[in-house]
Protein backbone atom coordinates (compact mmCIF):
# COMPACT_ATOMS: atom_id res chain seq x y z
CA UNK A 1 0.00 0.00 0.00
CA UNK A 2 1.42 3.66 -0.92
CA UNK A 3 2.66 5.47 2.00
CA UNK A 4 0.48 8.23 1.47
CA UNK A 5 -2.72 6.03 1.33
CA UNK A 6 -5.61 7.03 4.09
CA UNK A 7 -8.15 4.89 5.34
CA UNK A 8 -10.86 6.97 6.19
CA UNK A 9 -13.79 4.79 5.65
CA UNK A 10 -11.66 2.15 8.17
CA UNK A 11 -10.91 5.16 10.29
CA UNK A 12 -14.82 4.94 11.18
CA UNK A 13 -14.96 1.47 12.66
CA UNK A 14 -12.61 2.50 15.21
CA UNK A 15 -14.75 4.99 16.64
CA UNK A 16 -17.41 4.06 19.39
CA UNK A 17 -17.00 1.66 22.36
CA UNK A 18 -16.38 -1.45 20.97
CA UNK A 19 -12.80 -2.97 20.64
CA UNK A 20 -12.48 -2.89 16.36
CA UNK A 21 -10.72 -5.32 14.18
CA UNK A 22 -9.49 -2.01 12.49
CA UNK A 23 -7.22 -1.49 15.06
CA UNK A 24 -5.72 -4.66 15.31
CA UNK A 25 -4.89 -5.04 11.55
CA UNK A 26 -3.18 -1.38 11.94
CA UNK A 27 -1.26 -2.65 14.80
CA UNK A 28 0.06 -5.97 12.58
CA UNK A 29 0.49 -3.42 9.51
CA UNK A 30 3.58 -2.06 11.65
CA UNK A 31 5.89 -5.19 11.17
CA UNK A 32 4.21 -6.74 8.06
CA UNK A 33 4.03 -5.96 4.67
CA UNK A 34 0.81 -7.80 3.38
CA UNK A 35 -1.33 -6.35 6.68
CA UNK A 36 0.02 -3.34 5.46
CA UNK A 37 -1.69 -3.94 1.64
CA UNK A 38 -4.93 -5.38 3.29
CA UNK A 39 -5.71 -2.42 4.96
CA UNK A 40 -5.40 -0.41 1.56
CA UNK A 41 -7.28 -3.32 -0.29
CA UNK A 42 -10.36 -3.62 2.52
CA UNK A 43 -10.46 0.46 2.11
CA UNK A 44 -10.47 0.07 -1.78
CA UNK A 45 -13.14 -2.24 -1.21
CA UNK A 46 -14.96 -0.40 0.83
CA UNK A 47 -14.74 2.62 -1.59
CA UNK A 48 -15.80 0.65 -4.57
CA UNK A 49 -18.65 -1.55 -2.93
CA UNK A 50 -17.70 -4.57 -4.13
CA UNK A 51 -14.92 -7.50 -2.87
CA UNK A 52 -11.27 -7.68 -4.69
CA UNK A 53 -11.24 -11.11 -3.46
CA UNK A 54 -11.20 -14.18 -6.24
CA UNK A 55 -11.06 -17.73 -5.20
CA UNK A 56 -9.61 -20.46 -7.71
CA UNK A 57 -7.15 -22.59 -7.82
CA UNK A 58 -6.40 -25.83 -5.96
CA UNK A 59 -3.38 -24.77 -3.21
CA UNK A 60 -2.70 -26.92 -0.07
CA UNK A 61 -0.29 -29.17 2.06
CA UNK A 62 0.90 -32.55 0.97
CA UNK A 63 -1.21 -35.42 1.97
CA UNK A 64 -4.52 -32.90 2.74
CA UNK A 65 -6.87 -32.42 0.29
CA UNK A 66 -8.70 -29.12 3.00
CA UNK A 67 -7.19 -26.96 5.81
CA UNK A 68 -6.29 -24.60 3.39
CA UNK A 69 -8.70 -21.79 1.27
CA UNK A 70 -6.83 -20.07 -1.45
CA UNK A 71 -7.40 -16.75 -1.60
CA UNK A 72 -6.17 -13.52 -4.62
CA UNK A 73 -6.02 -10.51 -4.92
CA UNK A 74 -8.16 -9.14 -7.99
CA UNK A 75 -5.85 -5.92 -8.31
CA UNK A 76 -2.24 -7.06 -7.20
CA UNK A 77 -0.17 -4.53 -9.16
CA UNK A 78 -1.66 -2.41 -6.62
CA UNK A 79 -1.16 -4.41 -3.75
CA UNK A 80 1.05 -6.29 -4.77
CA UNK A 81 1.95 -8.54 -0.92
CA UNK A 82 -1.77 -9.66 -1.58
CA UNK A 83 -1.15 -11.49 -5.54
CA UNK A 84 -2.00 -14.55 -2.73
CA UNK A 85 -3.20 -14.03 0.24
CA UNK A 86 -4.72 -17.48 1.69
CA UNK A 87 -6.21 -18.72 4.97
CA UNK A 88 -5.10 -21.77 6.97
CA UNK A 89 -7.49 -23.76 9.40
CA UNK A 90 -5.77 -25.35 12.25
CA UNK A 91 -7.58 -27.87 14.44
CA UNK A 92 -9.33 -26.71 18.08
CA UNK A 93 -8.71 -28.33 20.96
CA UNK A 94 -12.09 -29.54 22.37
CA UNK A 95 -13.72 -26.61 24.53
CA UNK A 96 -11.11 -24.25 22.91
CA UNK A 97 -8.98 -24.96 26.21
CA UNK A 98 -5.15 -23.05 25.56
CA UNK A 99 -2.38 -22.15 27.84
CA UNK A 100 -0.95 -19.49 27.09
CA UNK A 101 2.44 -20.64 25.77
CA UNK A 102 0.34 -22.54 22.97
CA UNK A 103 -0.88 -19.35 21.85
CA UNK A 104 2.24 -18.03 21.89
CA UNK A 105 3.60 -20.66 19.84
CA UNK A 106 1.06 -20.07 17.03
CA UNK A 107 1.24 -16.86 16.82
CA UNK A 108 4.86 -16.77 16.63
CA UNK A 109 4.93 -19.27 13.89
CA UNK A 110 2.30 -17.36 12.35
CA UNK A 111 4.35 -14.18 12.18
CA UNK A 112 7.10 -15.93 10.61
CA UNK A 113 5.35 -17.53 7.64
CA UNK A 114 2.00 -15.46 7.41
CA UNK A 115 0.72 -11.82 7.71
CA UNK A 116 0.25 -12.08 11.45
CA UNK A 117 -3.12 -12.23 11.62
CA UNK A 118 -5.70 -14.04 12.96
CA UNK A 119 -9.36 -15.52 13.95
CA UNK A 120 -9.98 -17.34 16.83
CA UNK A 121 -12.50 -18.55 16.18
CA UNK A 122 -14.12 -19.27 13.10
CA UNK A 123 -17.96 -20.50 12.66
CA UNK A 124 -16.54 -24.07 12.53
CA UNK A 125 -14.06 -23.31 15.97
CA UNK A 126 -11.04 -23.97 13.46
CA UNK A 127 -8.18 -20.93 14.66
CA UNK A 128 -8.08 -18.92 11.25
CA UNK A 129 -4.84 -17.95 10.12
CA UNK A 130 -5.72 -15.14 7.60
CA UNK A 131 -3.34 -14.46 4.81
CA UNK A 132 0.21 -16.43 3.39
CA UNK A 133 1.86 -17.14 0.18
CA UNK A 134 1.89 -20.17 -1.72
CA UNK A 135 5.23 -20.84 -1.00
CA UNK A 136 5.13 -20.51 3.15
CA UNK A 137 2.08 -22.85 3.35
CA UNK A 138 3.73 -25.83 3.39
CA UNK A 139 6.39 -24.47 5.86
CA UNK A 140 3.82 -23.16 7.92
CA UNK A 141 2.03 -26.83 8.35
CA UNK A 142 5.67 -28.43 9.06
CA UNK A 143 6.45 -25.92 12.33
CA UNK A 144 2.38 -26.45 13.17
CA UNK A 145 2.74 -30.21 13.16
CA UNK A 146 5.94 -30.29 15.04
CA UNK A 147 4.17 -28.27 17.67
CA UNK A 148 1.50 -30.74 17.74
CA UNK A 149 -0.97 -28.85 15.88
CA UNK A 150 -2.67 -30.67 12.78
CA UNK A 151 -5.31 -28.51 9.98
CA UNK A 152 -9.20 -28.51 9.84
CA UNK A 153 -11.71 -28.98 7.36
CA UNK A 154 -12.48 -26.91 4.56
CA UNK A 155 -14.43 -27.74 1.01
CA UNK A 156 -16.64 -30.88 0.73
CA UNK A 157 -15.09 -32.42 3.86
CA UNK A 158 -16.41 -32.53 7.75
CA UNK A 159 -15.65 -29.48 9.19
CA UNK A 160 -13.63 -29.70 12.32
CA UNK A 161 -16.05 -30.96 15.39
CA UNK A 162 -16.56 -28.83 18.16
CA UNK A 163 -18.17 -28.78 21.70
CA UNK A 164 -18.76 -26.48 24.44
CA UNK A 165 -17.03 -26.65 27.48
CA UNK A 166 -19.03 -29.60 29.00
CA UNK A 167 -17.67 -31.25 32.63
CA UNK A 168 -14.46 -29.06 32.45
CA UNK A 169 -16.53 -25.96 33.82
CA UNK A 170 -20.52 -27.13 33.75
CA UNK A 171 -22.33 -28.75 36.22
CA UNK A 172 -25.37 -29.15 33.67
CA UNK A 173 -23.40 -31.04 31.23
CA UNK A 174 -25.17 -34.25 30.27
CA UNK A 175 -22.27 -36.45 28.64
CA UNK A 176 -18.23 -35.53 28.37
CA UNK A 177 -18.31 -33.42 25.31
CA UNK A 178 -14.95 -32.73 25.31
CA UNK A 179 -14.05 -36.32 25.20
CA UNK A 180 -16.69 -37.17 22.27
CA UNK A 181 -15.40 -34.24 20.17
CA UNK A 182 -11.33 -35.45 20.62
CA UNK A 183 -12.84 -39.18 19.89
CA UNK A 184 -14.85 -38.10 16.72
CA UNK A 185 -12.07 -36.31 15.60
CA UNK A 186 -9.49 -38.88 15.72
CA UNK A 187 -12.06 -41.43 14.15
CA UNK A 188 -13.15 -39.77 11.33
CA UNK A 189 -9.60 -38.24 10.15
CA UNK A 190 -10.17 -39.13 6.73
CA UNK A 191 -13.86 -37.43 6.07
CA UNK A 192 -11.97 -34.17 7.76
CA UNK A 193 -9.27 -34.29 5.67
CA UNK A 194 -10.55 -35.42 2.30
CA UNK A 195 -12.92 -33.90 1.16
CA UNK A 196 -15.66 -36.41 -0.92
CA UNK A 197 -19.37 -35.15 -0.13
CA UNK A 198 -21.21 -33.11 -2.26
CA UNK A 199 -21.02 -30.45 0.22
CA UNK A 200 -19.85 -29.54 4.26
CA UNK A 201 -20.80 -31.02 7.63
CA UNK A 202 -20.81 -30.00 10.47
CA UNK A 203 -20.81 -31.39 13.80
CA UNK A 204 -21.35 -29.64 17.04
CA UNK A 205 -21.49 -31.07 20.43
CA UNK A 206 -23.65 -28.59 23.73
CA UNK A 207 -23.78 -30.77 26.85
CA UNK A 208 -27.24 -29.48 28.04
CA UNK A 209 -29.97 -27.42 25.76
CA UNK A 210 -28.55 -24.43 26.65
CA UNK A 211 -26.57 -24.86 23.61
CA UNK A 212 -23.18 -23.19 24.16
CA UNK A 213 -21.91 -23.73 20.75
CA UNK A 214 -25.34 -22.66 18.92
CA UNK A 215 -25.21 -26.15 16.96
CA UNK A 216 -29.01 -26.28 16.67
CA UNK A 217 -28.95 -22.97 14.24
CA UNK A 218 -25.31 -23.92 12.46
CA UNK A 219 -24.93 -27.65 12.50
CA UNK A 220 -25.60 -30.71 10.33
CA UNK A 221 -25.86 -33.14 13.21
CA UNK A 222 -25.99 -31.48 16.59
CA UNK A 223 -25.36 -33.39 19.35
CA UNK A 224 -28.03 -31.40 22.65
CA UNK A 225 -27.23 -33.03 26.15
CA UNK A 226 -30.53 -34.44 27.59
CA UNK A 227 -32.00 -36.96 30.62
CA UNK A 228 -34.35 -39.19 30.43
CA UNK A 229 -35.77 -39.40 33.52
CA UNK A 230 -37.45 -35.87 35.64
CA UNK A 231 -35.81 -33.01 36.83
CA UNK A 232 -34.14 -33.36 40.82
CA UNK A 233 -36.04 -30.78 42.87
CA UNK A 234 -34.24 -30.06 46.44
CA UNK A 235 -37.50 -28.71 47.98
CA UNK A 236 -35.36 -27.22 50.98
CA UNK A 237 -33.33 -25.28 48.16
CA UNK A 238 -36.78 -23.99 46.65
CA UNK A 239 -37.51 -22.61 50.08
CA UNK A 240 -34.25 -20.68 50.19
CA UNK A 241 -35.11 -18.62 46.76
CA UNK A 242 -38.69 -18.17 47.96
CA UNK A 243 -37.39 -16.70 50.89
CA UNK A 244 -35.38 -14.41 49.27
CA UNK A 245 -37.42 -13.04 47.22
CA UNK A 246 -37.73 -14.95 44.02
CA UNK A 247 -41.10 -14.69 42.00
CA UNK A 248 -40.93 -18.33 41.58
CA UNK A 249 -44.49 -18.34 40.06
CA UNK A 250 -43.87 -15.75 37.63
CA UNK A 251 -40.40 -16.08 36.93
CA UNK A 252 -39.98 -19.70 36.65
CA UNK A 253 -43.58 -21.43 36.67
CA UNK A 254 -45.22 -19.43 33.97
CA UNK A 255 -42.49 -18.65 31.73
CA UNK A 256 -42.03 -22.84 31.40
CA UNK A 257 -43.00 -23.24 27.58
CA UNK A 258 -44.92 -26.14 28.37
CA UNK A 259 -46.32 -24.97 31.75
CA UNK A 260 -44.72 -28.35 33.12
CA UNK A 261 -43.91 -26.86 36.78
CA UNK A 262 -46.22 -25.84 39.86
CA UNK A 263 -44.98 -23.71 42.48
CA UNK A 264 -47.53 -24.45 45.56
CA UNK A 265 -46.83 -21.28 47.54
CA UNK A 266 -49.13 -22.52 50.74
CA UNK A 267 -46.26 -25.20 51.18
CA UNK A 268 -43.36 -22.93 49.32
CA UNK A 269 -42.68 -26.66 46.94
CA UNK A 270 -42.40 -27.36 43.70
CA UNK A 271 -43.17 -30.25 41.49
CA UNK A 272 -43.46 -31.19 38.10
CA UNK A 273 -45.46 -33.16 35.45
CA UNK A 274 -42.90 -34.96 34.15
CA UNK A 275 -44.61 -35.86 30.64
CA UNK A 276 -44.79 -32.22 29.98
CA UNK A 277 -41.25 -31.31 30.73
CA UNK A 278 -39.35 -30.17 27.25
CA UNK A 279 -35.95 -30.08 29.36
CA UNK A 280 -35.41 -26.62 28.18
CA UNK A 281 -33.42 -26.10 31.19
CA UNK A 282 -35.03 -22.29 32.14
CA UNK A 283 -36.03 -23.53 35.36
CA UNK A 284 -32.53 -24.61 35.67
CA UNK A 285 -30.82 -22.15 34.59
CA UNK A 286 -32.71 -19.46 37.55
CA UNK A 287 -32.71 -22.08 40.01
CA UNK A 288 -29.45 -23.99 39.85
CA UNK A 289 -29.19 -24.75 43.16
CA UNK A 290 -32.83 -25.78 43.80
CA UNK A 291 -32.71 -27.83 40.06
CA UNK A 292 -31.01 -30.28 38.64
CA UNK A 293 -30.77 -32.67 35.21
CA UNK A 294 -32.15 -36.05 35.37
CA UNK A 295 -29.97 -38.63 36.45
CA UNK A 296 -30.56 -40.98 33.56
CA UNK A 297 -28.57 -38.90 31.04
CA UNK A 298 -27.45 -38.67 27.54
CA UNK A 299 -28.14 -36.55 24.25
CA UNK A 300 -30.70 -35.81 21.85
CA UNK A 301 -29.57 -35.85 17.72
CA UNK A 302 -31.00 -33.34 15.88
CA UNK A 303 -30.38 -32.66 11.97
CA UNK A 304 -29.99 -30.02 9.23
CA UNK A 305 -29.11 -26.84 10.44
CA UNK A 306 -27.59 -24.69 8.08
CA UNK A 307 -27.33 -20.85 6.86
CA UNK A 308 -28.23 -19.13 3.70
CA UNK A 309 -26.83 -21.03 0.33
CA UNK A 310 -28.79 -23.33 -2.02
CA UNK A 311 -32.08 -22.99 0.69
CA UNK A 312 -32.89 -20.44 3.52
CA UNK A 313 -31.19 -20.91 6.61
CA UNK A 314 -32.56 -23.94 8.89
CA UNK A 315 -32.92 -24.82 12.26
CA UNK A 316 -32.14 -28.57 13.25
CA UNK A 317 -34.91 -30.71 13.58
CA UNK A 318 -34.99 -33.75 16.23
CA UNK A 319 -34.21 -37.50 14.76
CA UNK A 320 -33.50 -39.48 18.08
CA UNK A 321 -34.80 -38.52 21.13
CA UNK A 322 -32.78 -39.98 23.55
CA UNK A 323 -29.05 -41.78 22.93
CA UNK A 324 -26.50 -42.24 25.70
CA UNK A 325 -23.14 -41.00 24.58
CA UNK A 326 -20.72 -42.86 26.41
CA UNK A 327 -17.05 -44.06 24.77
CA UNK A 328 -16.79 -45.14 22.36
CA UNK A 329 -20.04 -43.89 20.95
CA UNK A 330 -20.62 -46.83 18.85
CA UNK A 331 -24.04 -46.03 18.00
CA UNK A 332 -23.97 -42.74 17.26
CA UNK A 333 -20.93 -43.07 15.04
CA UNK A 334 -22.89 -46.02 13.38
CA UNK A 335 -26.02 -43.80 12.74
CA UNK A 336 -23.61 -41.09 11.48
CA UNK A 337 -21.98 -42.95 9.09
CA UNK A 338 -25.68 -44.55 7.74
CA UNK A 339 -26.53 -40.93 7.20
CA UNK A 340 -23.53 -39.89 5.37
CA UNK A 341 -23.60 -42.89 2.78
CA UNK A 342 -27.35 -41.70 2.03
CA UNK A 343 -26.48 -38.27 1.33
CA UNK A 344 -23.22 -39.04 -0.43
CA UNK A 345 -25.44 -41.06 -2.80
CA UNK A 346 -28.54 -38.53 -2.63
CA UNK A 347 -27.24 -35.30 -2.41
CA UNK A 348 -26.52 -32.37 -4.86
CA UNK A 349 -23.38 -30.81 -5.86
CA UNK A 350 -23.50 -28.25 -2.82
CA UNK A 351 -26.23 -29.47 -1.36
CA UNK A 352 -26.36 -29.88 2.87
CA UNK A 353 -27.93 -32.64 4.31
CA UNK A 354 -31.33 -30.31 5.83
CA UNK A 355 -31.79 -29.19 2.44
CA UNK A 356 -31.47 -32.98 0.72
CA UNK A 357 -34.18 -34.12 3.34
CA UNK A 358 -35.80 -30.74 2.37
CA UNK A 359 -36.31 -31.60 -0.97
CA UNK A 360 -37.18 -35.80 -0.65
CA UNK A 361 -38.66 -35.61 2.40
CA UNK A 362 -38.52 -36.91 5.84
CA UNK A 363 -40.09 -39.81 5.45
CA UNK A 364 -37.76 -41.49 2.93
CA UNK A 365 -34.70 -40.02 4.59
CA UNK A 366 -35.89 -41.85 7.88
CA UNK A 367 -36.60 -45.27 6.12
CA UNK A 368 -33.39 -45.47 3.95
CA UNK A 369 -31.08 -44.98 7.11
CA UNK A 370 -33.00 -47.02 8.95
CA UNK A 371 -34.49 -44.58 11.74
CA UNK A 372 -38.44 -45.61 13.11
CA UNK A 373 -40.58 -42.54 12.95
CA UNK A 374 -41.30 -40.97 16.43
CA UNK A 375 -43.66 -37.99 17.42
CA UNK A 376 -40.47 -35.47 18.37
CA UNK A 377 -39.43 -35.91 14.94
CA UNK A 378 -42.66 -33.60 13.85
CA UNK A 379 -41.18 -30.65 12.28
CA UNK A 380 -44.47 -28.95 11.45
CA UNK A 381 -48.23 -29.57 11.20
CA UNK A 382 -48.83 -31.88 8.21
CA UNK A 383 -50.09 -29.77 5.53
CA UNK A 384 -50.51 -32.73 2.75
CA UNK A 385 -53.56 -34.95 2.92
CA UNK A 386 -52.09 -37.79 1.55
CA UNK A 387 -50.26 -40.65 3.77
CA UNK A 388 -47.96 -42.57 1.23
CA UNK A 389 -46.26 -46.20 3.21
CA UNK A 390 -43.45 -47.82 2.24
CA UNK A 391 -44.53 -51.17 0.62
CA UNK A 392 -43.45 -53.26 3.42
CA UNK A 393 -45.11 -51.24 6.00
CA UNK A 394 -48.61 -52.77 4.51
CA UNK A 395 -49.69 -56.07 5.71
CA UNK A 396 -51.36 -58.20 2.81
């Protein structure tokens, strides 16, 4: 970027009272040439209303066929430390847990080979190491996996798993997520690494419905920590926030979607109909020490959510219940890999997995993988009159 150049349209994001990327790329433009250009290119950009970005190309590491997303510059006689500019994905650890001397070590490996910055994290959980030549990305993967550090997923691969923090820091957790997300990972190294799907998936692991990682609204297969059995009411516990003051009724009672809890203020006790409980974990979540999960616990599956590409952006929908998710997760790793052998043979050319059931319907996706219909799989009220069966579901 010319000396003289001025960033006034950047100069903007700076200003308020939130902490602005602007001001970190300015602070990385000091030492490095190519954060230097990409401040003059975003500004360009911005000035011109349109991206300089074009993506083409097939770049990587040997032995991966993802981690890496090529990236060029559209005008690079004008910037010229962006003619390539891409990103590396390098693998989470589960619950994003770091010491501080790990960081260190990326970053500083980072600054040698790339343009400094970076994006922890990305909508996947990947670190995002924005911005390196051609020529430093295999160098950069060599000090990485010497440190112990190995890419994500990118392209038509699964994306890297991820998980909230689960028993490291919950109490509400309903099944080691951490664990499950280092076991998937290590057992499915070749769908994250090769990519062979018509499209992405994602997998996202929340040990309660709380949902720390937001799977149900970004993941193919989301992975929501649930019981089986009723919630644990300490009675002497729901005394304690009566006494001090809690509108239990109105607070906790009526604001229960399903209107599963009573609150009998003549006794100050509370009980539930367990049929009607959703496990929805409000009543949890403002009385923690009065509430508790189930004891029989495990996790519900849920499928197909997505963002904005070939459909609208979808919420997962539920496809078992109830699972236990203990190691080594035979089952669900079973039902997984049923799933992606029917949309490997099913799907589109960039088509997710809620948008191939989308388009054939439940009903097929559920007998072809092998899955019995239950009522929590209703996604909406029917809205076709006709009932079509399977041929083997009629008895002649």
């Amino acid at each position: 970027m010319p000396e003289d150049k001025k960033t006034p349209q950047l100069d903007e994001l700076e200003k308020g009272p939130w902490p602005s990327f602007v001001t970190e790329m300015k602070r990385a433009a000091e030492k490095n040439a190519a954060a230097k250009d990409l401040l003059g290119h975003l500004e360009r950009s911005y000035e011109d209303k349109k991206g300089h970005w074009k993506h083409g190309g097939i770049v990587g590491v040997k032995g991966y066929g993802g981690g890496v997303i090529g990236r060029y510059s559209d005008i690079p006689e004008e910037f010229p430390n962006l003619q390539a500019f891409h990103t590396m994905r390098i693998n989470h650890p589960s619950g994003w847990f770091y010491t501080t001397d790990a960081l260190r070590e990326i970053c500083d490996i980072w600054e040698r080979h790339g343009s400094g910055l970076t994006n922890f994290h990305g909508s996947t959980g990947d670190i995002i190491l924005l911005g390196t030549k051609t020529d430093e990305l295999q160098p950069t993967f060599d000090e990485l996996s010497d440190a112990g550090y190995d890419l994500g997923g990118s392209g038509s691969d699964l994306r890297s798993p991820s998980c909230c923090v689960g028993p490291a820091r919950c109490e509400h957790a309903c099944y080691d997520t951490l664990d499950m997300c280092y076991d998937l990972t290590n057992e499915f190294q070749d769908e994250l690494h090769r990519p062979m799907w018509p499209y992405k998936f994602k997998i996202k692991m929340s040990g309660c419905a709380n949902d720390c990682v937001a799977a149900i609204a970004r993941a193919d297969c989301s992975v929501i920590g649930t019981w089986r059995d009723t919630i644990v009411i300490d009675q002497d516990e729901v005394r304690a926030y009566a006494e001090s003051g809690l509108d239990i009724q109105g607070i906790v009672c009526d604001k229960c979607p399903t209107r599963a809890l009573h609150f009998h203020a003549e006794t100050c006790e509370l009980t539930v109909t367990p049929e009607d409980c959703s496990r929805c974990m409000h009543c949890i979540n403002v009385m923690p020490k009065a509430i508790q999960p189930g004891k029989e616990k495990g996790a519900t599956i849920l499928l197909g959510g997505k963002s904005t590409i070939v459909k609208s952006a979808f919420m997962s929908w539920v496809i078992v219940p109830f699972m236990k998710m203990e190691a080594p997760y035979t089952e669900f790793k079973d039902l997984i890999r049923r799933i992606w052998d029917w949309w490997d043979e099913n799907g589109k050319t960039r088509e997710r997995l809620g948008e191939l059931i989308y388009r054939v319907g439940m009903s097929r996706f559920l007998h072809e993988v092998g899955l019995p219909p239950v009522p929590q799989m209703v996604f909406r009220p029917r809205a076709n009159p006709y009932v079509f069966w399977q041929e083997d579901e009629i008895e002649k």
